[in-house]
N, C-alpha and C. Protein backbone atom coordinates (compact mmCIF):
# COMPACT_ATOMS: atom_id res chain seq x y z
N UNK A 1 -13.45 16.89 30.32
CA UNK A 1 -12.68 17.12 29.10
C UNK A 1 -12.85 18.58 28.70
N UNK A 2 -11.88 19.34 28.45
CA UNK A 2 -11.78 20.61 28.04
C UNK A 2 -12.24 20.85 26.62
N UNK A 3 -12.99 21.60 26.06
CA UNK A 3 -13.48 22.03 25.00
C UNK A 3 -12.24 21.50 24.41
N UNK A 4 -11.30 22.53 24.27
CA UNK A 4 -10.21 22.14 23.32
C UNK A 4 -10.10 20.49 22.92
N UNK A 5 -9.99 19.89 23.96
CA UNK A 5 -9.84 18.38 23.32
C UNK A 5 -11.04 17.46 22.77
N UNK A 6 -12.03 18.12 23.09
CA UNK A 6 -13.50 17.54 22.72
C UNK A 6 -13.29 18.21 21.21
N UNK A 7 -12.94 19.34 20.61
CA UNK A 7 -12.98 19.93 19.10
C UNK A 7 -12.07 18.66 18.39
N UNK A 8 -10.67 18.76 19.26
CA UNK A 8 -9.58 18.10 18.76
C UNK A 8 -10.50 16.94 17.96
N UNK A 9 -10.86 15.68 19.39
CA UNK A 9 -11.38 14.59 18.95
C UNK A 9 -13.13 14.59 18.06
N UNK A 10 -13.50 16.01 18.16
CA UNK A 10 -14.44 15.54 16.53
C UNK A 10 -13.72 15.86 15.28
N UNK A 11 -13.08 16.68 15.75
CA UNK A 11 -12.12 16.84 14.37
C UNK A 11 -11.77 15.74 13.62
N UNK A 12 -11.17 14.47 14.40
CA UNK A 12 -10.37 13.40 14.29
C UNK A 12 -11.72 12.99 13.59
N UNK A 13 -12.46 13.07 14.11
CA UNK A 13 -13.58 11.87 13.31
C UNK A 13 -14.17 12.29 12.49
N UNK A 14 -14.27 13.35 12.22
CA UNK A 14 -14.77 13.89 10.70
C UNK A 14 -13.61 13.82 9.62
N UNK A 15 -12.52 13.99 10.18
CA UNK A 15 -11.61 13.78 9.10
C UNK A 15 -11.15 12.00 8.98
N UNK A 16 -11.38 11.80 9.92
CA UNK A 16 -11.34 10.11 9.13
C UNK A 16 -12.75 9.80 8.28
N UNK A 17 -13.57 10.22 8.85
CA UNK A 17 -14.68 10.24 7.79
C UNK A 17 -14.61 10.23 6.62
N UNK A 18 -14.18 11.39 6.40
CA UNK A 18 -13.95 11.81 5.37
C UNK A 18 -13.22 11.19 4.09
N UNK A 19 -11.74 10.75 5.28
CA UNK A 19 -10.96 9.80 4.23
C UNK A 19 -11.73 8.66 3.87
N UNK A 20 -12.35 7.87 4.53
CA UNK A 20 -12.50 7.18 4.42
C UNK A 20 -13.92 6.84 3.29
N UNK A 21 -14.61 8.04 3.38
CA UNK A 21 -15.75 8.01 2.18
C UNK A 21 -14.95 8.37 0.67
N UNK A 22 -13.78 9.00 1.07
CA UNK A 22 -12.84 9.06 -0.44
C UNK A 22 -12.94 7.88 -0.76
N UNK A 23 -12.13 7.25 0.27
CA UNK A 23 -11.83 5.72 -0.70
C UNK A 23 -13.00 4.70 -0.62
N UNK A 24 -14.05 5.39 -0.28
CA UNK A 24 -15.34 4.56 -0.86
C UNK A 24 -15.55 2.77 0.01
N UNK A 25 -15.51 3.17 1.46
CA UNK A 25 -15.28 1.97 2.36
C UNK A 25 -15.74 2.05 3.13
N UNK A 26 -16.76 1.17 3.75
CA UNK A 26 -17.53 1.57 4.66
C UNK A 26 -16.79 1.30 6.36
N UNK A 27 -17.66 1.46 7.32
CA UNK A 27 -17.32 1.95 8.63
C UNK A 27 -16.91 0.07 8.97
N UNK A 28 -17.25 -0.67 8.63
CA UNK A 28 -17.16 -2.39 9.15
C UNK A 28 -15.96 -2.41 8.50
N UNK A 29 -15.93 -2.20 7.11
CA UNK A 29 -14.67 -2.59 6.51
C UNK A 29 -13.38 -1.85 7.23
N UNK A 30 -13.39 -0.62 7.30
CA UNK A 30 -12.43 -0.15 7.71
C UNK A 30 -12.21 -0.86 9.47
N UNK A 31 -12.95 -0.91 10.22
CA UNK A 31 -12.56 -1.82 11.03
C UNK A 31 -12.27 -2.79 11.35
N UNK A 32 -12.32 -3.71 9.99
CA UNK A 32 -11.94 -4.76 9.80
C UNK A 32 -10.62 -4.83 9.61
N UNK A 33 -10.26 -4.24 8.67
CA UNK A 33 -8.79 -3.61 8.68
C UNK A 33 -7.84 -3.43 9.50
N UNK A 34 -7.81 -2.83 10.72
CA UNK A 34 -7.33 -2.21 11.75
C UNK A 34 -7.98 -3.39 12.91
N UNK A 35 -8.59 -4.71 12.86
CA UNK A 35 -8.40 -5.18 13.58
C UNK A 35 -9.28 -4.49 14.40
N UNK A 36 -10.39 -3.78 14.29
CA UNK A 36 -11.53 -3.26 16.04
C UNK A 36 -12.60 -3.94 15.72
N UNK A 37 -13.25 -3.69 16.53
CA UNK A 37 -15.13 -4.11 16.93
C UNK A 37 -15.52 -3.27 15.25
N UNK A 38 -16.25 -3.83 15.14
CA UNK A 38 -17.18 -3.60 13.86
C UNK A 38 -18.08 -2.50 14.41
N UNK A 39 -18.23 -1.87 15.75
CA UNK A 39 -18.98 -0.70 15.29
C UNK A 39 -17.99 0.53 15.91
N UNK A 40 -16.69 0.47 16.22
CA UNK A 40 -15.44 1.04 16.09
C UNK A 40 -15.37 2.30 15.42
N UNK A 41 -15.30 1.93 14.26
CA UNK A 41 -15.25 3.68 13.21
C UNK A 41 -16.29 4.12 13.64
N UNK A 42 -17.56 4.11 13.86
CA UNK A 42 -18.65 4.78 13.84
C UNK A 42 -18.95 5.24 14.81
N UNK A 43 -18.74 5.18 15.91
CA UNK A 43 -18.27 5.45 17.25
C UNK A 43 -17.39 6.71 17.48
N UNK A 44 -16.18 6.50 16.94
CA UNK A 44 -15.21 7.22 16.61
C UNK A 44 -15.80 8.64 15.52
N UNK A 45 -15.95 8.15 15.00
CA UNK A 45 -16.53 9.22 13.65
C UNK A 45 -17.71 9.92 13.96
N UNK A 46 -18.44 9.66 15.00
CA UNK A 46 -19.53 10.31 15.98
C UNK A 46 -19.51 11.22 17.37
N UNK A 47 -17.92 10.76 17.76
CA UNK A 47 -17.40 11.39 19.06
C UNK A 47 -18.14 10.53 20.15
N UNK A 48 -18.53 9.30 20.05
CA UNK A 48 -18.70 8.54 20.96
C UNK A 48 -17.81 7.74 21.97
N UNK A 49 -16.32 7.70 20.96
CA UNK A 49 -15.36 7.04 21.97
C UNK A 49 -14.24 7.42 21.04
N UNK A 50 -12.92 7.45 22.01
CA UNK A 50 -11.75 8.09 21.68
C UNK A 50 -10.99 7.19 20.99
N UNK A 51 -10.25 7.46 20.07
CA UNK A 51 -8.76 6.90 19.85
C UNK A 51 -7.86 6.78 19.92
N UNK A 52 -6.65 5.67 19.71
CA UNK A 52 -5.98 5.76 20.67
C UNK A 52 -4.53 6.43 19.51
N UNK A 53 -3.68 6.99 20.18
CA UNK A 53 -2.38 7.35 18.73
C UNK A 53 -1.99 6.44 18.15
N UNK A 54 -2.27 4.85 18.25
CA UNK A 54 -1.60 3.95 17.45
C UNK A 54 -2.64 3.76 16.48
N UNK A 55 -3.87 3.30 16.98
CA UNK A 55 -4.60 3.47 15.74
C UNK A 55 -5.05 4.69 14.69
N UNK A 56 -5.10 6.15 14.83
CA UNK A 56 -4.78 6.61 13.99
C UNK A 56 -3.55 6.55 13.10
N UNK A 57 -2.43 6.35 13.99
CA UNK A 57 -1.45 6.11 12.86
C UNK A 57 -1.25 5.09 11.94
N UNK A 58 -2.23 4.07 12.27
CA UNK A 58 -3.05 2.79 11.52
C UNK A 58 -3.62 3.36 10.26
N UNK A 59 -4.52 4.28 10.56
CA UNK A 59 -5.86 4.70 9.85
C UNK A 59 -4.76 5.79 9.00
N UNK A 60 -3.58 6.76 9.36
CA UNK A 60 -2.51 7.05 8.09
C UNK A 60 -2.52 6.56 7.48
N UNK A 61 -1.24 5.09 8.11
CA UNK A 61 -0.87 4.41 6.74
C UNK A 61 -1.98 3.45 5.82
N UNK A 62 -3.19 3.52 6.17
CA UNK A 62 -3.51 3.13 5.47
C UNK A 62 -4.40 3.74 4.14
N UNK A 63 -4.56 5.06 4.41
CA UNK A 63 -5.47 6.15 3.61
C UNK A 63 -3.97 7.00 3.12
N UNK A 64 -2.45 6.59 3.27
CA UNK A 64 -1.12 6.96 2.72
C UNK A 64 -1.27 8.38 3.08
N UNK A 65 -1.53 9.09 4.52
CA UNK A 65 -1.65 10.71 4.57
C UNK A 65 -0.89 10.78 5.54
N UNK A 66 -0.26 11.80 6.15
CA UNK A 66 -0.04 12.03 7.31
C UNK A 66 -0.91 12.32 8.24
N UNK A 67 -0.47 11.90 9.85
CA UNK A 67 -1.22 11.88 10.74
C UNK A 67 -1.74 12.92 10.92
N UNK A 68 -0.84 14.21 10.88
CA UNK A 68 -1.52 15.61 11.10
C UNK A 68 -2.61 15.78 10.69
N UNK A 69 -2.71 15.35 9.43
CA UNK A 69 -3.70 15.71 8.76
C UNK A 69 -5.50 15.51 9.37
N UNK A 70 -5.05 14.39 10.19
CA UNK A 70 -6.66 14.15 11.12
C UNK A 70 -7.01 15.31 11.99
N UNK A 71 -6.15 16.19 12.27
CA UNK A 71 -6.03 17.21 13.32
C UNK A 71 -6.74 18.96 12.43
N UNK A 72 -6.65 18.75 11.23
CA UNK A 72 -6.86 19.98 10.15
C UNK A 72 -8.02 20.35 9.92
């Protein structure tokens, strides 16, 4: 994996992090949500395993942001 996409995908997971400590929800719940394994977000939000474009666009509509925005 090229640097570039290894930044990309911590990026992704700090910024879902992020949203997701806005709305005050932890890492089970939010995977509960979206239907994954219960240790899913945390994984993700660690750079342990990738995501896929449907479920971020999951993890949009449900924090109401645009997708870009995981990328910022």
């Amino acid at each position: 994996m090229s640097s570039i996409q290894e930044e990309t995908y911590i990026t992704i997971g700090k910024n879902i992090k992020k949203y997701r400590q806005a709305k005050h929800i932890s890492q089970e719940k939010l995977s509960e949500i979206l239907n994954v394994n219960s240790k899913f977000i945390g994984h993700v939000e660690r750079f342990e395993r990738y995501i896929s474009l449907k479920k971020l666009i999951e993890i949009a509509e449900y924090f109401d942001v645009p997708v870009k925005s995981f990328f910022e």
